[in-house]
N, C-alpha and C. Protein backbone atom coordinates (compact mmCIF):
# COMPACT_ATOMS: atom_id res chain seq x y z
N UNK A 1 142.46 79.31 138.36
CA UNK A 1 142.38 80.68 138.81
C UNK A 1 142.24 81.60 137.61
N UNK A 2 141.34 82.68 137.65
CA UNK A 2 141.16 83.07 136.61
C UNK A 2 141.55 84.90 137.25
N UNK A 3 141.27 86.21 136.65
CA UNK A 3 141.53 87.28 136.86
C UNK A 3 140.46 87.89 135.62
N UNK A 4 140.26 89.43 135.99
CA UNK A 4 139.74 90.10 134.90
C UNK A 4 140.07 91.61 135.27
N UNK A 5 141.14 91.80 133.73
CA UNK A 5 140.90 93.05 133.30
C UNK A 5 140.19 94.05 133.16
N UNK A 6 140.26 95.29 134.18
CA UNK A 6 139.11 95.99 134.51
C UNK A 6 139.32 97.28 133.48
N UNK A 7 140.65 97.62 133.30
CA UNK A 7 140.79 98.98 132.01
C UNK A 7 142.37 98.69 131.79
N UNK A 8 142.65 98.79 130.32
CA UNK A 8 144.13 99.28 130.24
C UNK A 8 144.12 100.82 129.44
N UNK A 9 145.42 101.15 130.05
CA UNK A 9 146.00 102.14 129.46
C UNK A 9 147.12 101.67 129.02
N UNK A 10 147.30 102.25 127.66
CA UNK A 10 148.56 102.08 126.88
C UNK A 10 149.60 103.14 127.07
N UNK A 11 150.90 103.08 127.59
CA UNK A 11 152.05 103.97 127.83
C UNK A 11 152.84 104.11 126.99
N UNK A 12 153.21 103.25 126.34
CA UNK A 12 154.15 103.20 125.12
C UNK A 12 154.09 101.95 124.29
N UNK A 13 154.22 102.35 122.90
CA UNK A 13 154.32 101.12 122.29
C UNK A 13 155.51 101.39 121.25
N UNK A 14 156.20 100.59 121.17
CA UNK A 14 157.45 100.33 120.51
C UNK A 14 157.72 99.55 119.23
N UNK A 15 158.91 99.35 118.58
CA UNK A 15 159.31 98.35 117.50
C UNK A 15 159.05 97.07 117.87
N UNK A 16 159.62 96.65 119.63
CA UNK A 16 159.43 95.21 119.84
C UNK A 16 158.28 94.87 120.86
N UNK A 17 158.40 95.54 122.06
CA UNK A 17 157.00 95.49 122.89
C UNK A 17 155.99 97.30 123.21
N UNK A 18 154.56 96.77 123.59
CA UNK A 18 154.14 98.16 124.72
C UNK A 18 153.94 97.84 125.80
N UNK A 19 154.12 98.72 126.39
CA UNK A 19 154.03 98.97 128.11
C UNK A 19 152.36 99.70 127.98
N UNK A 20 151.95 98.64 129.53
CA UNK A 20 150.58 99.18 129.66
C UNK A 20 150.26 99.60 131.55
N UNK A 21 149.42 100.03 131.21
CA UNK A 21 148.88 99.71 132.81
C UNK A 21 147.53 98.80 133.03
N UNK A 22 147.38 98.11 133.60
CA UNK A 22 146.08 97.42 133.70
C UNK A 22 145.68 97.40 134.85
N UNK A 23 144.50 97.85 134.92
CA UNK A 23 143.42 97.38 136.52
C UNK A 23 143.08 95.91 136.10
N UNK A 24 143.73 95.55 137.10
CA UNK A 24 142.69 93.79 137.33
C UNK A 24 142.29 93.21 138.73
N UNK A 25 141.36 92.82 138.30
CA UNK A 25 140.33 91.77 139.17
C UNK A 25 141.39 90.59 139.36
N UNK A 26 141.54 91.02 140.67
CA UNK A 26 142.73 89.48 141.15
C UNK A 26 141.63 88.12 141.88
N UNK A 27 142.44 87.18 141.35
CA UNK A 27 141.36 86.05 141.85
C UNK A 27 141.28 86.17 143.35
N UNK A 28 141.71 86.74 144.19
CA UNK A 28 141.06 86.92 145.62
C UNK A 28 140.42 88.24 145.68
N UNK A 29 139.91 88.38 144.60
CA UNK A 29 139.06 89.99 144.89
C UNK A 29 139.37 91.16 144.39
N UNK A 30 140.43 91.73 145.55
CA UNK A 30 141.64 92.73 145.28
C UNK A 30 141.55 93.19 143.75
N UNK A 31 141.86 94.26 143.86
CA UNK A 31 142.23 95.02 142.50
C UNK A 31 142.95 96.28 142.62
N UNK A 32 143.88 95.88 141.41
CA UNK A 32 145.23 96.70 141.73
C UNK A 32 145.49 97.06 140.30
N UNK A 33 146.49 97.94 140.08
CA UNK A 33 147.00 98.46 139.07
C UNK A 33 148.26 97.42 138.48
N UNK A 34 148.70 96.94 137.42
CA UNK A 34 149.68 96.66 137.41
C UNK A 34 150.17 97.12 135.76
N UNK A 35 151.74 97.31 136.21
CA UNK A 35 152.09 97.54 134.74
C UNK A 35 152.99 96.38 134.26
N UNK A 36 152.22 95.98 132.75
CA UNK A 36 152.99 95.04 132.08
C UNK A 36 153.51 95.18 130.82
N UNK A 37 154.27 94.82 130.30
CA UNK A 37 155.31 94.81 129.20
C UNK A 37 154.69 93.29 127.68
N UNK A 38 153.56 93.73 127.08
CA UNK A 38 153.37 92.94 126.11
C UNK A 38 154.21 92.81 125.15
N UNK A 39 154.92 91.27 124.86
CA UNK A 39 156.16 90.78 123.94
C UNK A 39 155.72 89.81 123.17
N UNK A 40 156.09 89.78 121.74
CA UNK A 40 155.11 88.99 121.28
C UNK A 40 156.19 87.70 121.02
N UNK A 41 157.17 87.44 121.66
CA UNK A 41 157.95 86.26 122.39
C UNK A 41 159.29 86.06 121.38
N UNK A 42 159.87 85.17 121.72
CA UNK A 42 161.11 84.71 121.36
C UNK A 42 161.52 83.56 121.10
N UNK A 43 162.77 83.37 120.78
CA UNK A 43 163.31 81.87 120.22
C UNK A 43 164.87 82.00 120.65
N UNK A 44 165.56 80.86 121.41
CA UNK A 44 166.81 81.01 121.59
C UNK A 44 167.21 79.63 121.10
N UNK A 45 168.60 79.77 121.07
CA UNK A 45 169.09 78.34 120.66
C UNK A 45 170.93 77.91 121.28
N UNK A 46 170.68 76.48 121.29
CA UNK A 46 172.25 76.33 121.74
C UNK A 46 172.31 75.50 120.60
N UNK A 47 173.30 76.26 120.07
CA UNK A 47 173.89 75.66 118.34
C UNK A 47 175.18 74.91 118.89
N UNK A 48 175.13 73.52 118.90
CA UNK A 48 176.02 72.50 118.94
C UNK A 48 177.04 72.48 117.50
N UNK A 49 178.44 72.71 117.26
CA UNK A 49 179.18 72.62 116.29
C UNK A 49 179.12 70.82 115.74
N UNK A 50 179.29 70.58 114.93
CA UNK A 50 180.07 69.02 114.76
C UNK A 50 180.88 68.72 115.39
N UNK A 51 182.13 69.49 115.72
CA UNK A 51 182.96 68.76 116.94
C UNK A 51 182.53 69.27 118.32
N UNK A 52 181.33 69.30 118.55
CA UNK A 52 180.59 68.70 119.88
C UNK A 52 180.68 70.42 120.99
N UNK A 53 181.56 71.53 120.09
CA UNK A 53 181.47 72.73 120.73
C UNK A 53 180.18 73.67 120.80
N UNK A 54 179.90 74.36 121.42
CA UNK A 54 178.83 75.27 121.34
C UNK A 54 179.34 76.91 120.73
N UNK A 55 178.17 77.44 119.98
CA UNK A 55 178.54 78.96 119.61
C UNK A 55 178.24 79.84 120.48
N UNK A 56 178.33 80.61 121.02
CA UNK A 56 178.43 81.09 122.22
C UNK A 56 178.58 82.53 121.52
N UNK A 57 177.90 83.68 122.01
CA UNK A 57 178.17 84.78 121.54
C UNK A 57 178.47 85.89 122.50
N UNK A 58 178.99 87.13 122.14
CA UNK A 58 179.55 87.96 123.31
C UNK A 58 178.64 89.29 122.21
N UNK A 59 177.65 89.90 123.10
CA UNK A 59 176.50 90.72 122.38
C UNK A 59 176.91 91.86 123.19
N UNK A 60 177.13 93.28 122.67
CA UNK A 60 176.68 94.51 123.39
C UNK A 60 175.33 94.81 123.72
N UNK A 61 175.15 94.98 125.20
CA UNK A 61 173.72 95.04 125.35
C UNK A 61 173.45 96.22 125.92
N UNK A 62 172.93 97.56 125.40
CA UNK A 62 173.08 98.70 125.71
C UNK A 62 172.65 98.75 127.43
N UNK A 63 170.98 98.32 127.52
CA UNK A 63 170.56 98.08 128.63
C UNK A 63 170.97 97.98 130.05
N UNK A 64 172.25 97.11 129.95
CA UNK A 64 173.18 96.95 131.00
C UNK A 64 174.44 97.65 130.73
N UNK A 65 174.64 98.06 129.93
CA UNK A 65 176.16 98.57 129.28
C UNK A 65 177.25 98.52 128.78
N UNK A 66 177.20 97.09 128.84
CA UNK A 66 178.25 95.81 128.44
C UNK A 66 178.25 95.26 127.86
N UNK A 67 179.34 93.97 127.23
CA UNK A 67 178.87 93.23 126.22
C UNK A 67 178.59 91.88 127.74
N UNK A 68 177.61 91.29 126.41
CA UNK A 68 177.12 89.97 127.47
C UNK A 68 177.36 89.12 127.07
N UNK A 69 177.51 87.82 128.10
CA UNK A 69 177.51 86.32 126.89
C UNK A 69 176.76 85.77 126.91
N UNK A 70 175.74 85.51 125.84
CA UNK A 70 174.75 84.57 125.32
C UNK A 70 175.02 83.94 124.53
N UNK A 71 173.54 82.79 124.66
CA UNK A 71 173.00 81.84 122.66
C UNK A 71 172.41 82.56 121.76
N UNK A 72 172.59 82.21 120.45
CA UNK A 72 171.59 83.11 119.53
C UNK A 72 170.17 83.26 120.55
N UNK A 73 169.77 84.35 120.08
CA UNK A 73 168.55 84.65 119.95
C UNK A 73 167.90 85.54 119.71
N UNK A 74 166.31 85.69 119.23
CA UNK A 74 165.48 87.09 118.57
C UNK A 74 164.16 86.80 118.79
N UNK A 75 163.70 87.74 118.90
CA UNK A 75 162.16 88.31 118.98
C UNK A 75 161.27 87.51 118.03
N UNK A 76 160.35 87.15 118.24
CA UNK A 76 159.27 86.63 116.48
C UNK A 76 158.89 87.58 115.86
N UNK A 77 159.17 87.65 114.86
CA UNK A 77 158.60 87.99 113.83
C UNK A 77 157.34 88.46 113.93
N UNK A 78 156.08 89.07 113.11
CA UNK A 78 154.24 89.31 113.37
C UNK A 78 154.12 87.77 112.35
N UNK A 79 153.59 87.04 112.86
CA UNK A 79 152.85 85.65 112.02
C UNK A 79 154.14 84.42 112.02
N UNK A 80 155.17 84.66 112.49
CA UNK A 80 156.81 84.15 112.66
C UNK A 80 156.41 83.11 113.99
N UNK A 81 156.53 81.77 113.37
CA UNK A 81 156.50 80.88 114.57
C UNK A 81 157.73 80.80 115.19
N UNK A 82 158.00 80.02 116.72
CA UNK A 82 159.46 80.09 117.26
C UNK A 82 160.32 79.14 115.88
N UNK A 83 159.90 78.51 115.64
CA UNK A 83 161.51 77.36 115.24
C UNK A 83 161.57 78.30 113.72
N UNK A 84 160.58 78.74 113.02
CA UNK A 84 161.07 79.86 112.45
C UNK A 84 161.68 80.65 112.30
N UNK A 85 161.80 81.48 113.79
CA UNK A 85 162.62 82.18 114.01
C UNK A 85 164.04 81.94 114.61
N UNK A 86 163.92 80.41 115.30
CA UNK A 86 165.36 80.20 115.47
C UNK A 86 166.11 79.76 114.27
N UNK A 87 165.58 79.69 113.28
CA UNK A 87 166.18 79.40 112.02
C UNK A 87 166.97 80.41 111.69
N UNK A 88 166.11 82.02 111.43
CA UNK A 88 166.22 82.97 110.81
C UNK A 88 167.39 83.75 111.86
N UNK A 89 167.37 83.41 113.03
CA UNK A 89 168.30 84.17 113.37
C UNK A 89 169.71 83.74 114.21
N UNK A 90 169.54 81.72 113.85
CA UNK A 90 170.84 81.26 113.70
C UNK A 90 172.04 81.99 112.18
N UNK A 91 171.03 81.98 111.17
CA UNK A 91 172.23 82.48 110.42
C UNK A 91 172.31 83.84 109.91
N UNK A 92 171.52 84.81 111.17
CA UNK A 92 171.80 86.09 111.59
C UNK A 92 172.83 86.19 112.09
N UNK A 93 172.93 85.45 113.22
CA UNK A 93 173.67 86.19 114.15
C UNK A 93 174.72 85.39 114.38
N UNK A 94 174.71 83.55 113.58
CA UNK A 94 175.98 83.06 113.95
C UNK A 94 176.42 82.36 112.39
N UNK A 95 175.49 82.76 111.58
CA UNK A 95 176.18 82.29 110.60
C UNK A 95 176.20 80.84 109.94
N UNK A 96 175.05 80.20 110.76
CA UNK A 96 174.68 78.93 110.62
C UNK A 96 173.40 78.29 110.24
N UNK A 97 172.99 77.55 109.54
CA UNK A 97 171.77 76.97 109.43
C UNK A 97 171.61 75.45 109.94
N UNK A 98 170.33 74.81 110.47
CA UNK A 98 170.63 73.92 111.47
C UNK A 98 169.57 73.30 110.96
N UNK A 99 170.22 72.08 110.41
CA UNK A 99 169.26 70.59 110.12
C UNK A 99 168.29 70.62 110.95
N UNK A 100 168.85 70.43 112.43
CA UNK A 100 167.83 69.88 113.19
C UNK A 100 167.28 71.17 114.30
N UNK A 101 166.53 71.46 114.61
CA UNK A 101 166.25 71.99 116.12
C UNK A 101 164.64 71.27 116.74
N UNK A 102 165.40 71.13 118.27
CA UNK A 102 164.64 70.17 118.95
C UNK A 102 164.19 71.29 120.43
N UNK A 103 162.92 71.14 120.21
CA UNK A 103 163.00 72.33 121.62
C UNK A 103 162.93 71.47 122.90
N UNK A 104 164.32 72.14 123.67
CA UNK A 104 163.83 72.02 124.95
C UNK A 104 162.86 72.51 126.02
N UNK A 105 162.39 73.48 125.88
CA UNK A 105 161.46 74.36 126.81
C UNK A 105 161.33 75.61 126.81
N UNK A 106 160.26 75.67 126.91
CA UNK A 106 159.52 77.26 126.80
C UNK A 106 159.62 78.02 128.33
N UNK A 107 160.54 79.08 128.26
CA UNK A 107 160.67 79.39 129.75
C UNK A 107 159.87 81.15 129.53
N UNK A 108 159.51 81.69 130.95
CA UNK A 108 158.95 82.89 131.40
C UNK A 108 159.98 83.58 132.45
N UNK A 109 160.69 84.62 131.38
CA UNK A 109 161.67 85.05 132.26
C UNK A 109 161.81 86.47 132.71
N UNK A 110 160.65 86.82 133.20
CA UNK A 110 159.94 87.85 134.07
C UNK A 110 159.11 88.37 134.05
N UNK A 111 157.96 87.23 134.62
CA UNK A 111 156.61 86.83 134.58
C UNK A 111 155.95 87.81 135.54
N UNK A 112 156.81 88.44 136.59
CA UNK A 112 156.50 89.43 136.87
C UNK A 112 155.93 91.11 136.54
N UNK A 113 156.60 90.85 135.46
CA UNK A 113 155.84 92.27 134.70
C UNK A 113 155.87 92.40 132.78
N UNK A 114 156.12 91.20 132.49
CA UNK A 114 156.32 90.75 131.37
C UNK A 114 155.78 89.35 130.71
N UNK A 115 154.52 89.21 129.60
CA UNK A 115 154.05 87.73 129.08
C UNK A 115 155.31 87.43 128.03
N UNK A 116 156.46 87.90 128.05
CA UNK A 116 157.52 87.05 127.44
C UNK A 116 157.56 85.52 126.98
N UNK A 117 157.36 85.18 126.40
CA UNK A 117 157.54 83.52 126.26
C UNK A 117 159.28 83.34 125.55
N UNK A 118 160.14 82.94 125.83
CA UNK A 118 161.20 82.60 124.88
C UNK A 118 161.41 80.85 124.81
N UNK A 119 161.43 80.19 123.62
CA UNK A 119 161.49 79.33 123.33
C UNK A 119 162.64 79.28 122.96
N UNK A 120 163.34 77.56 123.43
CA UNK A 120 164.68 77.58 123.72
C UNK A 120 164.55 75.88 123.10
N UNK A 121 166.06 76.34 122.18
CA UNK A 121 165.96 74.94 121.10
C UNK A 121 167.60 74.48 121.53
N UNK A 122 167.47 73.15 120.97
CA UNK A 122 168.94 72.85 120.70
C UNK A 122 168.97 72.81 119.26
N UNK A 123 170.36 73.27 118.66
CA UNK A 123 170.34 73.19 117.07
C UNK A 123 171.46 72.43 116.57
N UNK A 124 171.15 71.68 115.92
CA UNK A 124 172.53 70.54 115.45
C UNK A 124 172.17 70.34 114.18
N UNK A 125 173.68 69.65 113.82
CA UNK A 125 173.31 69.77 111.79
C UNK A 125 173.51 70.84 111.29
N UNK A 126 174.69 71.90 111.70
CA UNK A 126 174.88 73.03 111.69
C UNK A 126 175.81 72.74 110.21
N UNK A 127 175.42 74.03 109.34
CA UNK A 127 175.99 74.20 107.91
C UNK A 127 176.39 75.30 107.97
N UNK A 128 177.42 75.91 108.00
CA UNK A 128 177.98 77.51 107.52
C UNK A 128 177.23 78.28 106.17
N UNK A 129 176.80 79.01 106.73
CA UNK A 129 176.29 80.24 105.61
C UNK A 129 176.52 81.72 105.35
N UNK A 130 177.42 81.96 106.62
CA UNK A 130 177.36 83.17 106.57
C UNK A 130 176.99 83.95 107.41
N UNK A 131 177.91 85.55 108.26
CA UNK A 131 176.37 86.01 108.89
C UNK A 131 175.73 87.24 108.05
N UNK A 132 174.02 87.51 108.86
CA UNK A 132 173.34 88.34 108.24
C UNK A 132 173.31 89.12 109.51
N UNK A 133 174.23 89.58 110.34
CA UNK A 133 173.76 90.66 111.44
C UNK A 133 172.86 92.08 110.84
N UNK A 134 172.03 92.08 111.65
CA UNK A 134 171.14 93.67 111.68
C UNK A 134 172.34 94.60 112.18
N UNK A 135 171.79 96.13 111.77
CA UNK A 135 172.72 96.88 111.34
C UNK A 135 173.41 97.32 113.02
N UNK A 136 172.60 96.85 114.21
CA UNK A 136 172.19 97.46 115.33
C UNK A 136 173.03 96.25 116.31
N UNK A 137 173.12 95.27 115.33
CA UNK A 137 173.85 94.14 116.41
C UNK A 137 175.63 94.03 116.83
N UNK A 138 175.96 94.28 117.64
CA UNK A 138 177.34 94.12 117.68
C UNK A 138 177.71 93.18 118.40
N UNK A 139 178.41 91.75 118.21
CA UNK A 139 178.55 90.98 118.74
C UNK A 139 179.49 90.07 117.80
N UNK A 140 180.30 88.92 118.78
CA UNK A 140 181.64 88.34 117.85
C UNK A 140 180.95 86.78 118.60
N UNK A 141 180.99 85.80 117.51
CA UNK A 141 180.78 84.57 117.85
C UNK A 141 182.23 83.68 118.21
N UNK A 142 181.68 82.86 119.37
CA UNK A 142 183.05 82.06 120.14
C UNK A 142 182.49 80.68 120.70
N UNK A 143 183.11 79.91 119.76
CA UNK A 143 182.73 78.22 120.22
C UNK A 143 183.14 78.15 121.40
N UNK A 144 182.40 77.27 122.37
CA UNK A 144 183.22 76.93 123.75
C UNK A 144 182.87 75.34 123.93
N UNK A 145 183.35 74.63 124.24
CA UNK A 145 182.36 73.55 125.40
C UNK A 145 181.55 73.80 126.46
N UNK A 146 180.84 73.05 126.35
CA UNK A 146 179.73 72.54 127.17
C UNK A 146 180.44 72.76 128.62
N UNK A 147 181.47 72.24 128.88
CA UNK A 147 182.06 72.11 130.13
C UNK A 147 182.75 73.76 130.62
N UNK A 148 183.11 74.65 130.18
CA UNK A 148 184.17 75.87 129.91
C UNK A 148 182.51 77.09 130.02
N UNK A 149 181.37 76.31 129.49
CA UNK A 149 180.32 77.45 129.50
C UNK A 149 179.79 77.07 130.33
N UNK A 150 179.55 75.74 131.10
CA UNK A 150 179.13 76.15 133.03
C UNK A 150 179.62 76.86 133.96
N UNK A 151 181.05 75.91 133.50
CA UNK A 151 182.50 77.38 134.57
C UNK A 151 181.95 78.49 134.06
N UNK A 152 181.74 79.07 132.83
CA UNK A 152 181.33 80.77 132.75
C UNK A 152 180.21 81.09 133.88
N UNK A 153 178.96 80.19 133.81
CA UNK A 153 177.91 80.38 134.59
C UNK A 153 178.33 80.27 136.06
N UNK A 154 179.31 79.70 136.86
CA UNK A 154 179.39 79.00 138.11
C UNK A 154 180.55 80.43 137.89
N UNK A 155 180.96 81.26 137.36
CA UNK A 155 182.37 82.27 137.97
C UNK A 155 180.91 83.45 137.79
N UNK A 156 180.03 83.38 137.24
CA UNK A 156 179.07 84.86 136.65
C UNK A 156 179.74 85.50 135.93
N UNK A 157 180.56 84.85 135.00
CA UNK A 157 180.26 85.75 133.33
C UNK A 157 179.77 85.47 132.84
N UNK A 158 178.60 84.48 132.32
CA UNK A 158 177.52 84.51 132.41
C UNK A 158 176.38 84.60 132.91
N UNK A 159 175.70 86.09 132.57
CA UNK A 159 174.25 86.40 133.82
C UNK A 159 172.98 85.89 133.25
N UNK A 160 173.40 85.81 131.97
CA UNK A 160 171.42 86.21 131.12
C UNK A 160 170.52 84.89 131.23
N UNK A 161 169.47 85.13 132.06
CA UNK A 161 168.82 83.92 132.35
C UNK A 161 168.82 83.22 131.16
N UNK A 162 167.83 83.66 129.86
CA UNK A 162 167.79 82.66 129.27
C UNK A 162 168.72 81.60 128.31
N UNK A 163 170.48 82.18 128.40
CA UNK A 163 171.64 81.71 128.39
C UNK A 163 171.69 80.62 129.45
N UNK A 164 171.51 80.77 130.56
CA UNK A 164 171.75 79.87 131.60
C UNK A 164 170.59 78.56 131.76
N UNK A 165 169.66 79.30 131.42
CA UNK A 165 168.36 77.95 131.17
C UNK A 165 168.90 76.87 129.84
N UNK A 166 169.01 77.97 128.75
CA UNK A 166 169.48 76.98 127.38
C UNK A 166 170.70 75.82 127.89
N UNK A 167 171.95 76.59 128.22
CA UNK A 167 173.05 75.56 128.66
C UNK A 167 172.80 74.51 129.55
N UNK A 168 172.02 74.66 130.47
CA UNK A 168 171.95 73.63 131.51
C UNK A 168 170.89 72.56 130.72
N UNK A 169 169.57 73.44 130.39
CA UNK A 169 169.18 71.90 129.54
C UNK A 169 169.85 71.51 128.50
N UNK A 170 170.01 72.08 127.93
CA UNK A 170 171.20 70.89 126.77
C UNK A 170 172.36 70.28 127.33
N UNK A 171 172.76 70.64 127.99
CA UNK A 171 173.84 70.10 128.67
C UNK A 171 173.79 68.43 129.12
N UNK A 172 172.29 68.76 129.96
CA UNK A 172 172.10 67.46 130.35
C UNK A 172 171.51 66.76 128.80
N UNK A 173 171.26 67.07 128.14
CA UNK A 173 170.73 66.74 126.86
C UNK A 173 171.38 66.13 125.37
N UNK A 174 172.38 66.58 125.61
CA UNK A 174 173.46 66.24 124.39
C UNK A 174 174.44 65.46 125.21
């Protein structure tokens, strides 16, 4: 199935994505307006400790208003491949650098009005370095198990899809 772009208009463009409007040629004909959110994608990770815990982070997320609980994760970089970037912003945001990362899957997590791609790793071989948080990040890192961060997902303190995609495949994975 294919589609074609009949005009965009650009609405905003930002530090991380722009918002557009696009006329397109829908593969049954139809043509409609739609507005989408161009992201030039992501990298998440479930950083496995040596004693078999996960880092688990509790992030203020203005958006919703709260702090949230997620896995590392960040935006790419311009020319920044994913495992690049899950490198760069394991020992951002948790203070770790990781021998290994193995991706589990590339998920689309709102394909509805967004080409988001976030790429989702497991990271093991974890070395302490330190963190490098951006000046904008507020968030406290908290090992849990594997077992203690489903109960989070199965009570909903944990909401953020791509938190809940990462844990469940590694889960079954490690």
């Amino acid at each position: 199935m294919t589609f074609n772009i009949q005009k965009k208009t650009e609405i905003y463009r930002g530090r991380i994505f722009t918002v557009l409007v696009e006329e397109v040629l829908l593969p049954n004909g139809v043509v409609k307006n739609r507005e989408v959110i161009r992201h030039p994608g992501a990298a998440a990770m479930v950083p496995v400790l040596d004693d078999g815990r996960i880092a688990l982070i509790r992030q203020f997320r203005h958006a919703v208003g709260n702090f949230v609980w997620e896995i590392p994760a960040g935006t790419l970089e311009k020319g920044e491949s994913p495992d690049q970037c899950a490198h760069r912003e394991l020992v951002e945001e948790i203070g770790y650098r990781a021998d290994r990362l193995e991706k589990l899957a590339e998920i689309l997590p709102a394909p509805g009005y967004t080409d988001e791609h976030i790429h989702i790793f497991l990271a093991t071989g974890l070395t302490p370095t330190g963190q490098a948080l951006d000046e904008d990040e507020v968030l406290e890192v908290r090992p849990t198990t594997f077992d203690a961060a489903i109960d989070m997902i199965m009570r909903g303190e944990i909401q953020d899809a791509k938190t809940i995609a990462g844990l469940m495949l590694a889960h079954r994975r490690h």
